[in-house]
Protein backbone atom coordinates (compact mmCIF):
# COMPACT_ATOMS: atom_id res chain seq x y z
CA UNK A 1 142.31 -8.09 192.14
CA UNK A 2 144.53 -9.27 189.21
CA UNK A 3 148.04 -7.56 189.60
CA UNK A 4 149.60 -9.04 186.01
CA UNK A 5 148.89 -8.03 182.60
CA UNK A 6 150.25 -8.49 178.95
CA UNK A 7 151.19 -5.14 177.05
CA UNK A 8 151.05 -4.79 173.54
CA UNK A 9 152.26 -2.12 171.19
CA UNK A 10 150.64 -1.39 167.94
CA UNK A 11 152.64 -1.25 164.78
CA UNK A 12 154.55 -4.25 164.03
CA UNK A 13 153.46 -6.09 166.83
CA UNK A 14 149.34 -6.31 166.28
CA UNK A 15 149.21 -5.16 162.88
CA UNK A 16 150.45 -3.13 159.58
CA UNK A 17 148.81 -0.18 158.91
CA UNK A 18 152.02 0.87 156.91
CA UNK A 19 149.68 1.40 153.21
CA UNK A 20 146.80 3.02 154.53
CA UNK A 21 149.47 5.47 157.06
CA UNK A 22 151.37 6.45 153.80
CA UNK A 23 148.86 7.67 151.28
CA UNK A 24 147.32 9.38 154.21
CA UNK A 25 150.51 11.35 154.57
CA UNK A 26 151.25 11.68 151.38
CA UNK A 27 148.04 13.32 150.39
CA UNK A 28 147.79 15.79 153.64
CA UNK A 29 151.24 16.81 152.58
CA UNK A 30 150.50 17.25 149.22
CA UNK A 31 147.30 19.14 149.78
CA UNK A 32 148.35 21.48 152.48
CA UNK A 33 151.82 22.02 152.47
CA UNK A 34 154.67 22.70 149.67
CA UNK A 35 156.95 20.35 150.92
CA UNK A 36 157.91 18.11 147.65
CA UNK A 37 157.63 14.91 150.00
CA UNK A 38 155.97 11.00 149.60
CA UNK A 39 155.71 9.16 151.85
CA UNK A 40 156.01 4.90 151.98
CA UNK A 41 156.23 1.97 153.55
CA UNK A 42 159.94 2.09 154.43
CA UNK A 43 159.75 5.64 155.69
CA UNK A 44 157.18 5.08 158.30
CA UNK A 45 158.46 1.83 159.25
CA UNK A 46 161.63 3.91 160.43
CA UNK A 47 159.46 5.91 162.20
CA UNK A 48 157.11 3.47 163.80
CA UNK A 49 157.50 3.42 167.52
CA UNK A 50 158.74 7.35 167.99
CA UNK A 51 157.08 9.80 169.82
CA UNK A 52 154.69 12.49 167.72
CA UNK A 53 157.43 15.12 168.15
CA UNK A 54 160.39 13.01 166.83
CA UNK A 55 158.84 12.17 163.96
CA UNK A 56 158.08 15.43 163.33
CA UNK A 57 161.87 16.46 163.49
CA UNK A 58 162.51 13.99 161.21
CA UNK A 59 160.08 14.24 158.72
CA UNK A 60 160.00 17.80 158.06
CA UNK A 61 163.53 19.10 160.06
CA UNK A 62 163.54 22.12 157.86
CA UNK A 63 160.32 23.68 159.84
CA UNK A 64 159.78 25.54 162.93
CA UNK A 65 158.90 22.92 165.23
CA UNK A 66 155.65 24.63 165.65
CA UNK A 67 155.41 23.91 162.05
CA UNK A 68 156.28 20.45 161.75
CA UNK A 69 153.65 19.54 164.71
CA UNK A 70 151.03 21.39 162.70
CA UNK A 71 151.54 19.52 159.46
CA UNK A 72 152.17 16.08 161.67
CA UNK A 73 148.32 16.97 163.33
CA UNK A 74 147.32 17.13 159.51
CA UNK A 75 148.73 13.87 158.90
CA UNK A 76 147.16 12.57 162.10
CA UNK A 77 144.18 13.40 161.00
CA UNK A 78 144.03 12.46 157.20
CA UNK A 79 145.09 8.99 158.56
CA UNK A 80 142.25 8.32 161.31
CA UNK A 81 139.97 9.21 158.60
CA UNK A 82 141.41 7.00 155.69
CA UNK A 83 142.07 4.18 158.40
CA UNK A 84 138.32 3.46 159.07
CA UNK A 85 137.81 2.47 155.83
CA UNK A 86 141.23 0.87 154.91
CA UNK A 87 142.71 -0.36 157.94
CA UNK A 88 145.37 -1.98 158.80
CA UNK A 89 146.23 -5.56 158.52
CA UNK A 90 146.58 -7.90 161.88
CA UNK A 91 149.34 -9.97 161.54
CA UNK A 92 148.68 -14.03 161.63
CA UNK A 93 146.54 -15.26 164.36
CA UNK A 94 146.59 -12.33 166.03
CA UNK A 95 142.98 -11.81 166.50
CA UNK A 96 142.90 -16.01 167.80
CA UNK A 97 145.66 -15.47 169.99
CA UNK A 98 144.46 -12.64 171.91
CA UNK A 99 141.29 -14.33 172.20
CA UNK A 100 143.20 -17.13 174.07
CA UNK A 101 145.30 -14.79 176.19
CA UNK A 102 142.47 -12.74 177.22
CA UNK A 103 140.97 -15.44 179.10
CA UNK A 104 143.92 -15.82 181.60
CA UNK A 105 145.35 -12.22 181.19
CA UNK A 106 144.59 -8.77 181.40
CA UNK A 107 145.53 -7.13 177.98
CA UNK A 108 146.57 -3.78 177.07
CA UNK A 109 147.77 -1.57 174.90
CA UNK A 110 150.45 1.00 174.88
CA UNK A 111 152.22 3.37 172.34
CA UNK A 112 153.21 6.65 170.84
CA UNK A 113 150.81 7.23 168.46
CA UNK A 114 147.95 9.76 168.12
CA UNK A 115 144.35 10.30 170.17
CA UNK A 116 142.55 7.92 168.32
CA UNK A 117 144.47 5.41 166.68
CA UNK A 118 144.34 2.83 169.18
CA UNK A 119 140.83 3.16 168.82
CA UNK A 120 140.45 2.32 165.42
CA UNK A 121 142.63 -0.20 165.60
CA UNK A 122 140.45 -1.87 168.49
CA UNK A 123 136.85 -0.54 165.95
CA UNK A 124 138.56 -2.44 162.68
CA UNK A 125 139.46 -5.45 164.02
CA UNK A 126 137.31 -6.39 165.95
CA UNK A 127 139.59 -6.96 169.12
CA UNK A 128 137.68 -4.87 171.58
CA UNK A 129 136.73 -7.31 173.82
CA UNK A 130 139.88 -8.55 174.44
CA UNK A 131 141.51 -5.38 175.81
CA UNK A 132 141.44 -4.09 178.98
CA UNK A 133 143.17 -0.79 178.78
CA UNK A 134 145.06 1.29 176.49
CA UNK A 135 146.90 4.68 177.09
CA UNK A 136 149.19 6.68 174.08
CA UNK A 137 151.42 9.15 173.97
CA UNK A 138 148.65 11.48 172.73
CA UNK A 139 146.87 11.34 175.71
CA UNK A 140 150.06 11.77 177.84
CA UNK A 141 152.86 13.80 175.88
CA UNK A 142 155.26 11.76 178.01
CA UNK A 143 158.21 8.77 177.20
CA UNK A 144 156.53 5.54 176.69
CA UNK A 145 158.23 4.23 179.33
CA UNK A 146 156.11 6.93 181.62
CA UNK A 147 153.28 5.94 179.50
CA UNK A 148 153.98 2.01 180.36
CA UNK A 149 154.32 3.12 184.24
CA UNK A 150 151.24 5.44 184.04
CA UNK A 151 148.65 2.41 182.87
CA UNK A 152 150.45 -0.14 185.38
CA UNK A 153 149.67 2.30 187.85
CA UNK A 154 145.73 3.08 187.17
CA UNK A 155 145.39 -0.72 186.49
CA UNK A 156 147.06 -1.69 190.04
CA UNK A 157 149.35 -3.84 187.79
CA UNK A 158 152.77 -5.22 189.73
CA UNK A 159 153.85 -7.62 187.45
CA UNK A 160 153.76 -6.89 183.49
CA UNK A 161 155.80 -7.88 180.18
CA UNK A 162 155.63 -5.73 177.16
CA UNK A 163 155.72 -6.80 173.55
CA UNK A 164 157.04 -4.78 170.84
CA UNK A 165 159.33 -4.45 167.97
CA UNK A 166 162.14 -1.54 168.00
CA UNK A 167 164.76 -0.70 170.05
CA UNK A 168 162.54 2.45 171.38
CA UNK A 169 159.87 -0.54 172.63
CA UNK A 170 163.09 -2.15 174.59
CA UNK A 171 164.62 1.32 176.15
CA UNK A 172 161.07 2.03 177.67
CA UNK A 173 160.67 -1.07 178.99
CA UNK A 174 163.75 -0.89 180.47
CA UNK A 175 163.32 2.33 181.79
CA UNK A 176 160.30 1.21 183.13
CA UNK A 177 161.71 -2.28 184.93
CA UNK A 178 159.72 -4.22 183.31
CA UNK A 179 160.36 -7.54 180.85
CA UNK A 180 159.98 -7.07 177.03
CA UNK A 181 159.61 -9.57 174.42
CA UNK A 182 160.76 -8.67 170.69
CA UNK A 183 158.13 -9.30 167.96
CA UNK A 184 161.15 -10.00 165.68
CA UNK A 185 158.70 -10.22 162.49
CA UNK A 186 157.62 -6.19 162.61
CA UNK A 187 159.81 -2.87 161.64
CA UNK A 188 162.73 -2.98 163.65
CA UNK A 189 166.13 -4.55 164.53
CA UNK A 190 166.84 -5.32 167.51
CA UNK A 191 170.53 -7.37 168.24
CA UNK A 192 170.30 -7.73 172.20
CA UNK A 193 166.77 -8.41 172.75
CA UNK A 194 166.99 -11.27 175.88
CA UNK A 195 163.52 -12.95 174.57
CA UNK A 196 162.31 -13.01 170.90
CA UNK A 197 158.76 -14.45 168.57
CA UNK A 198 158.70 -15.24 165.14
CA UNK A 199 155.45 -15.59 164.94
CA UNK A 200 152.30 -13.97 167.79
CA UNK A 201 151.46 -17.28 168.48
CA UNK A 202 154.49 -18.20 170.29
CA UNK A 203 152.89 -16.27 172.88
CA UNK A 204 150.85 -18.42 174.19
CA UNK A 205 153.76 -21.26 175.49
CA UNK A 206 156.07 -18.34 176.30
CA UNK A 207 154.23 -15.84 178.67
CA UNK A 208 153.77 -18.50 181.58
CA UNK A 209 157.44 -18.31 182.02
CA UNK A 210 157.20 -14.56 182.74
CA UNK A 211 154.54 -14.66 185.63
C-alpha cells in the first residue's frame, strides 16, 4: 500500500478560474440582491484560499451572517453553472506534468471551495485520471488543515507535501505537520515560504527530495 502522496490546491496552483468566478458573482449579486457590488479579478484573488464563511464576512460584512452565507450559496451556484462552459484556465504544463507525476505518485486535491468545484475542475480539464482523491471544505465545514489531515487519513497516507499559493495554504500545512511548497506564480505573497516554483514544472526535479 502506497503511504505518500502529492497535494494540490486549486486556485493559483492548477489553474485560474478568476474571469469566469467574477461575472458569476457579479451577476448572482446583481440579480438577487441590492448590494451595489462587482466583483473582479483582484477581489477574488484576495479571497482565493479562505474558507466559504470568511469570504462571506468579507464580501458582504454588512449582513447577518445568515445572510451573507445565503447570497455566497447564490454565488456558488451561478459559478458551477457558468464554469462548465467557461472554465478556468490550467496554468503551463500543468495538465503534462501531472501526467508525469501521476505515474510515481498518488495525487490529490484539497481546498476550501464549494461541493462541486473540484469536480469541474477535474470534468474541464480533462485531469481526471490523474487524481486520486479530493476532499473540500464543502464537504467538511472544517480548517483546511483538518481537511489536509482528514484525506491523509482515509488514504492511509504517512508521508505528504502540499502545494499551494497563500499564506492560508502554508498555516494549514503547518498545522497539519506536513511540508508545503509555494506556487510563487498564483494569488498570494508569501515572504517565509522554506521551498518555492516558478513555474509547475519544477515539480518534477523537486518532489524526490521530499520523499
Amino acid at each position: 500500500m502506497t503511504t505518500t502522496g502529492i497535494i494540490f490546491d486549486v486556485d493559483g496552483t492548477l489553474w485560474d478560474s478568476t474571469d469566469t468566478v467574477a461575472k458569476a458573482w457579479t451577476d448572482a449579486i446583481q440579480q438577487h440582491t441590492h448590494l451595489n457590488l462587482e466583483i473582479n479579478g483582484a477581489v477574488l484573488k484576495n479571497l482565493f484560499g479562505k474558507t466559504m464563511s470568511e469570504i462571506a464576512a468579507a464580501l458582504f460584512p454588512s449582513l447577518p451572517e445568515k445572510d451573507r452565507l445565503s447570497i455566497l450559496d447564490i454565488c456558488y451556484e451561478y459559478e458551477n453553472r457558468l464554469l462548465k462552459t467557461q472554465p478556468g484556465r490550467l496554468y503551463d504544463k500543468v495538465y503534462e506534468i501531472l501526467s508525469i507525476l501521476s505515474k510515481k505518485y498518488p495525487l490529490f486535491i484539497v481546498s476550501n471551495c464549494q461541493c462541486g468545484y473540484i469536480e469541474l475542475l477535474l470534468e474541464t480539464t480533462k485531469i481526471t485520471p490523474f487524481i486520486t482523491d479530493t476532499l473540500c471544505f464543502g464537504q467538511t465545514q472544517t480548517p483546511k488543515s483538518q481537511t489536509i489531515l482528514t484525506l491523509m487519513e482515509r488514504n492511509h497516507l504517512k508521508n505528504a507535501v502540499y502545494i499551494g499559493d497563500t499564506q492560508g495554504d502554508y498555516d494549514a500545512c503547518k498545522a497539519a505537520g506536513i511540508p508545503f511548497i509555494y506556487a510563487d506564480y498564483g494569488f498570494g505573497e508569501i515572504k517565509d515560504a522554506p521551498v518555492s516554483i516558478h513555474t509547475f514544472s519544477e515539480l518534477v526535479t523537486l518532489l524526490p527530495d521530499f520523499f
